[in-house]
N, C-alpha and C. Protein backbone atom coordinates (compact mmCIF):
# COMPACT_ATOMS: atom_id res chain seq x y z
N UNK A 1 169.42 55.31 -70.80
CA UNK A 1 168.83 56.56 -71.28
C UNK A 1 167.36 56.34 -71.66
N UNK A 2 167.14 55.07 -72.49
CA UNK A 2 165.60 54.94 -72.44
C UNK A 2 164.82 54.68 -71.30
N UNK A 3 165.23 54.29 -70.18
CA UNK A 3 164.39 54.39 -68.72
C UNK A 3 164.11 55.99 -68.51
N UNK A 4 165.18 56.68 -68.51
CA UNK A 4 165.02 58.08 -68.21
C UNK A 4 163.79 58.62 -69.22
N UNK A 5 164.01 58.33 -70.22
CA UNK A 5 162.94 58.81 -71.22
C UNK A 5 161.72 58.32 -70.93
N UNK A 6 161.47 57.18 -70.91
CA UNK A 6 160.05 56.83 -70.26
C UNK A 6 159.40 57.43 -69.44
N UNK A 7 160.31 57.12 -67.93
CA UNK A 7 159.94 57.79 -67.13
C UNK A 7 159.40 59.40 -66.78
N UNK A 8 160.45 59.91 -67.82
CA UNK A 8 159.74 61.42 -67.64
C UNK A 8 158.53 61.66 -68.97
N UNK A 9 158.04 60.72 -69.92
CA UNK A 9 156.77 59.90 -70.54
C UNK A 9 155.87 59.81 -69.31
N UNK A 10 155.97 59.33 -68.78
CA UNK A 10 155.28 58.98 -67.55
C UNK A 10 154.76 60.22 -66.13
N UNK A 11 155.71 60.33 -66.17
CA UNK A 11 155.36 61.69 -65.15
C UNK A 11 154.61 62.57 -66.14
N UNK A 12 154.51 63.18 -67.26
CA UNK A 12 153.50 63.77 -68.12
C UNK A 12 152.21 63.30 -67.87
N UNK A 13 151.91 62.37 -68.48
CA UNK A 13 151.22 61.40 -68.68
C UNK A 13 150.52 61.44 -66.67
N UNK A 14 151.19 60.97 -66.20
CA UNK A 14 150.74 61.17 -64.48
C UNK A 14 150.58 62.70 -64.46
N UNK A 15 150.98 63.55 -64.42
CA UNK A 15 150.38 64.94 -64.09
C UNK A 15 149.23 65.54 -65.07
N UNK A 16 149.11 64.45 -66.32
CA UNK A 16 147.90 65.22 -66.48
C UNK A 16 146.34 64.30 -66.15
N UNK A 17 146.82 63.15 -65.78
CA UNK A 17 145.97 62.26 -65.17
C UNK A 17 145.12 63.30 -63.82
N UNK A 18 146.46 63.45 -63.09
CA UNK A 18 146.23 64.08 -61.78
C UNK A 18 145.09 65.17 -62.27
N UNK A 19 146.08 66.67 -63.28
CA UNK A 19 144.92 67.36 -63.43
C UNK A 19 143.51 67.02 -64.00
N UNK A 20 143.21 66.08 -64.30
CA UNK A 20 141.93 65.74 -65.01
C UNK A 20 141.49 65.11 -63.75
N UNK A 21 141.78 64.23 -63.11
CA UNK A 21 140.98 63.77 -61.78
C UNK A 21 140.48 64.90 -60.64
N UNK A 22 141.65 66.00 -60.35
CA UNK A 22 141.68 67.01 -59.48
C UNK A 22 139.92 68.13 -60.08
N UNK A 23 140.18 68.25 -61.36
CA UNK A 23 138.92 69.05 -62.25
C UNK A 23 137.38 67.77 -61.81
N UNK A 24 137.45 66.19 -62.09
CA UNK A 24 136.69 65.77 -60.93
C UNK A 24 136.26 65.83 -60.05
N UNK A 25 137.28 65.30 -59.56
CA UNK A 25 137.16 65.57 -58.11
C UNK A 25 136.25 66.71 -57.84
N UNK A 26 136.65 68.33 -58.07
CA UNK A 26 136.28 69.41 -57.49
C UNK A 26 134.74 69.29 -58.26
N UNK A 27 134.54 69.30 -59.39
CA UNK A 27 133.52 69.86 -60.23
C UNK A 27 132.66 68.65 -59.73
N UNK A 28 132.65 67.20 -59.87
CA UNK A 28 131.69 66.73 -59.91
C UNK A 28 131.24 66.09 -58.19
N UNK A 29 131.76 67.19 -57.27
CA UNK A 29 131.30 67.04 -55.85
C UNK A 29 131.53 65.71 -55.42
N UNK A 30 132.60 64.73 -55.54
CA UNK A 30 132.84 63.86 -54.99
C UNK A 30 132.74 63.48 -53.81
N UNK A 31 132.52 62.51 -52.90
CA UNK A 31 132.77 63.02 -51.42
C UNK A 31 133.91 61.88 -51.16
N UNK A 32 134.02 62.12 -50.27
CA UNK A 32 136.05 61.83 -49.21
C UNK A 32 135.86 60.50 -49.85
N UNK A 33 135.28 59.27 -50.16
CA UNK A 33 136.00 58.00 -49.41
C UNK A 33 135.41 57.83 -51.13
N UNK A 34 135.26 58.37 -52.02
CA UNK A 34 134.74 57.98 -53.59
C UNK A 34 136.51 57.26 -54.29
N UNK A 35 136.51 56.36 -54.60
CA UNK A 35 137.60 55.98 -55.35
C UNK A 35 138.44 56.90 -56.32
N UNK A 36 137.86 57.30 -56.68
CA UNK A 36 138.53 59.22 -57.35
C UNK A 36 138.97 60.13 -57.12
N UNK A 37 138.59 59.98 -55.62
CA UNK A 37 139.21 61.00 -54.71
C UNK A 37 140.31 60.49 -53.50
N UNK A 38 140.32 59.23 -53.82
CA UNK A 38 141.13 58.60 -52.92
C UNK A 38 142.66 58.32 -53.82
N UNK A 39 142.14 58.32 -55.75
CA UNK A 39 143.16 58.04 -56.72
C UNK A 39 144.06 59.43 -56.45
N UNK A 40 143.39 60.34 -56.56
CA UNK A 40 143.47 61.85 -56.49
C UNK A 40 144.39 62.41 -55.41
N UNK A 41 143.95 61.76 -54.13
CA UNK A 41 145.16 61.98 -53.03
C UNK A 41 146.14 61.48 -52.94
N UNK A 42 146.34 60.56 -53.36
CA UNK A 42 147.42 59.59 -53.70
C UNK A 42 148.20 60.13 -54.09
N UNK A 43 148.08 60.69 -55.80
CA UNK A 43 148.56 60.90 -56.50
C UNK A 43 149.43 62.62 -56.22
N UNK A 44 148.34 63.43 -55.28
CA UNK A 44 149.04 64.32 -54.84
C UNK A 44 150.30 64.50 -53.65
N UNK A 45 149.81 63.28 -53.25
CA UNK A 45 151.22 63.03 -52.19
C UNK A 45 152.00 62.74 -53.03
N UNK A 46 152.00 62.92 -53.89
CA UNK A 46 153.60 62.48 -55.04
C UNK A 46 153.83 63.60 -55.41
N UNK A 47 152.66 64.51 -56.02
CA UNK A 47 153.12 65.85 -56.89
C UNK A 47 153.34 67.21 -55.86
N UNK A 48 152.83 66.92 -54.79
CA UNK A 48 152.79 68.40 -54.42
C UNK A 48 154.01 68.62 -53.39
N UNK A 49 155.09 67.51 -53.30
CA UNK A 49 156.34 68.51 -52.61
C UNK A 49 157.03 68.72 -53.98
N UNK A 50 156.61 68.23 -54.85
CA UNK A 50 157.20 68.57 -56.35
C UNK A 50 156.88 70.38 -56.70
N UNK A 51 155.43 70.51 -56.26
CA UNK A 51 155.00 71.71 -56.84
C UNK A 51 154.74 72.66 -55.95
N UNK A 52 155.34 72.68 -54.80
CA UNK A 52 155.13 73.45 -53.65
C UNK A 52 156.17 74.52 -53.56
N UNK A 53 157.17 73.98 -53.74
CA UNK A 53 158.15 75.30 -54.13
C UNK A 53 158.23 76.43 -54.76
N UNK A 54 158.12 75.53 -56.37
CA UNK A 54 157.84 76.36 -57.21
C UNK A 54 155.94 77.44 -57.73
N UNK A 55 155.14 76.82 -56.20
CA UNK A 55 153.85 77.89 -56.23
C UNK A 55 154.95 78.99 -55.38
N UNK A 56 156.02 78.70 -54.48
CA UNK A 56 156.00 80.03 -53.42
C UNK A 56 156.85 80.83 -54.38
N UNK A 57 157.57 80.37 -55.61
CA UNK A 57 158.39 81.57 -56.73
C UNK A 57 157.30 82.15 -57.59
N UNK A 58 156.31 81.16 -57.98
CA UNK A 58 155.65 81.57 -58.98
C UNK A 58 154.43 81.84 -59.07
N UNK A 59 153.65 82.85 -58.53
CA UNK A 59 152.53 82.95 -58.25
C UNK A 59 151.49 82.83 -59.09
N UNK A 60 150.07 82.39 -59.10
CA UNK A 60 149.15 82.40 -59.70
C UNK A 60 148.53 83.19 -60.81
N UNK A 61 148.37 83.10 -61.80
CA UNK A 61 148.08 83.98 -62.77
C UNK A 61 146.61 84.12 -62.62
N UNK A 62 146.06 85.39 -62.63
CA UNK A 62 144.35 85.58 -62.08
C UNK A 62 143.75 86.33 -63.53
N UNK A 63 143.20 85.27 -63.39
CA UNK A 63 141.91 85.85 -64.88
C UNK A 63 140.24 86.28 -63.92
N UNK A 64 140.75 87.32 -64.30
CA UNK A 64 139.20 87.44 -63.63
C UNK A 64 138.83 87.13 -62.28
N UNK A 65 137.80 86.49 -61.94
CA UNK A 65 137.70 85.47 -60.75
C UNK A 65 138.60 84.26 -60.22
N UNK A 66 139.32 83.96 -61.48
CA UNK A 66 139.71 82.69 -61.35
C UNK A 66 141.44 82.99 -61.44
N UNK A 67 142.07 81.77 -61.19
CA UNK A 67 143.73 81.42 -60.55
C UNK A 67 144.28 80.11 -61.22
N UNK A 68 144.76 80.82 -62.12
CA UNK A 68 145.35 79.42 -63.01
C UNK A 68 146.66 79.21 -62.30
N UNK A 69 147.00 77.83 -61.87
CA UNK A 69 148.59 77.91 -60.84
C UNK A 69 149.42 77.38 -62.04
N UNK A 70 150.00 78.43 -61.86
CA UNK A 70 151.48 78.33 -63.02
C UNK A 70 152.35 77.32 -62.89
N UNK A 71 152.66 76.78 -61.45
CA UNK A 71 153.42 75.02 -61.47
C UNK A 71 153.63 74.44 -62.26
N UNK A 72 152.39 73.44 -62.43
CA UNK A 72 152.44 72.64 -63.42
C UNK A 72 152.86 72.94 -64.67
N UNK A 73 153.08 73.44 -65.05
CA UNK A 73 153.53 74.74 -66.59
C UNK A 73 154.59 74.75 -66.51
N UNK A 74 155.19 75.19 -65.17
CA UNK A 74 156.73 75.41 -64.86
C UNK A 74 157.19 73.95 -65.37
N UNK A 75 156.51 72.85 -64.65
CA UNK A 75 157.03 71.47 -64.54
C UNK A 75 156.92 70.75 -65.79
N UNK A 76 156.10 70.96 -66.54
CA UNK A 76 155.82 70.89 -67.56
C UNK A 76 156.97 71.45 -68.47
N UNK A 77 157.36 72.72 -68.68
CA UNK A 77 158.20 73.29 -69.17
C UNK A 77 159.92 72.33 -68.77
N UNK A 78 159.83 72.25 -67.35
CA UNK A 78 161.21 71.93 -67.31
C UNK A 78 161.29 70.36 -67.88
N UNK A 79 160.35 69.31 -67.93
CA UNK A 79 160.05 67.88 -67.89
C UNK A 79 160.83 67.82 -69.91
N UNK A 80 159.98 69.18 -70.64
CA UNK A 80 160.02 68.82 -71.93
C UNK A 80 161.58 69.29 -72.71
N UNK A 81 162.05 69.95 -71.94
CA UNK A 81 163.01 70.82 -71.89
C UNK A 81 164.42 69.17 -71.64
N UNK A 82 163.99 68.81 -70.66
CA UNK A 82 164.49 67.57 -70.19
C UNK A 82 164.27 66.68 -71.20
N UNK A 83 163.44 66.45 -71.33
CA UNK A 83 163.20 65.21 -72.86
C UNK A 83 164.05 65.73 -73.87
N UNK A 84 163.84 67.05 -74.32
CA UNK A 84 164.51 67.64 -75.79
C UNK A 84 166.43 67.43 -75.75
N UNK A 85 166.67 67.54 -74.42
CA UNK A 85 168.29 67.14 -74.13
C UNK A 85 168.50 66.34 -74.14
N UNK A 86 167.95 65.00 -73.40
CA UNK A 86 168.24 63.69 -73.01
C UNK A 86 167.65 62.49 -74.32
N UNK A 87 166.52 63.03 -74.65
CA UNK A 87 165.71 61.73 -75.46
C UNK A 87 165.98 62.17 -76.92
N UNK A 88 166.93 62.17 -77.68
CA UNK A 88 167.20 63.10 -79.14
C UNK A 88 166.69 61.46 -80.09
C-alpha cells in the first residue's frame, strides 16, 4: 500500500513538473532540440493518452481569450480522491 501511495505522490509531483515545463516551453520560445523541450516531450508521451480522453468528455473552460483544459483537474481530482481512500 505504501508503493501505491508514493507512486500516486509522484504522478502529482510529475504532472505538475510537466505543467510548469509545458508554461516554458511555450512562454519562453524554446526551440525543438533545447533540453526542456525535449524533458517536456517525454514527459508528454506519458501524460497525454492519460489526458486525451478525458479532453474529448470535458471540454475547455474559456475565459475570455484564453482555454484553461480541465484534464488535469479531472486527474488531479481523481489522483487525490485516490490517495484519501487508499493512503489513510
Amino acid at each position: 500500500m505504501d508503493l501505491i501511495c508514493f507512486l500516486l505522490r509522484f504522478v502529482v509531483y510529475a504532472l505538475i513538473a510537466w505543467i510548469i515545463l509545458g508554461y516554458v516551453a511555450a512562454f519562453g520560445r524554446l526551440p525543438w532540440g533545447h533540453p526542456i523541450r525535449k524533458v517536456y516531450d517525454a514527459m508528454s508521451k506519458v501524460f497525454e493518452p492519460v489526458l486525451a480522453p478525458i479532453r474529448r468528455v470535458v471540454p475547455p473552460l474559456r475565459i475570455g481569450a484564453v482555454a484553461l483544459d480541465m484534464s488535469v483537474i479531472v486527474v488531479f481530482l481523481g489522483i487525490f480522491i485516490l490517495q484519501s481512500i487508499l493512503c489513510r
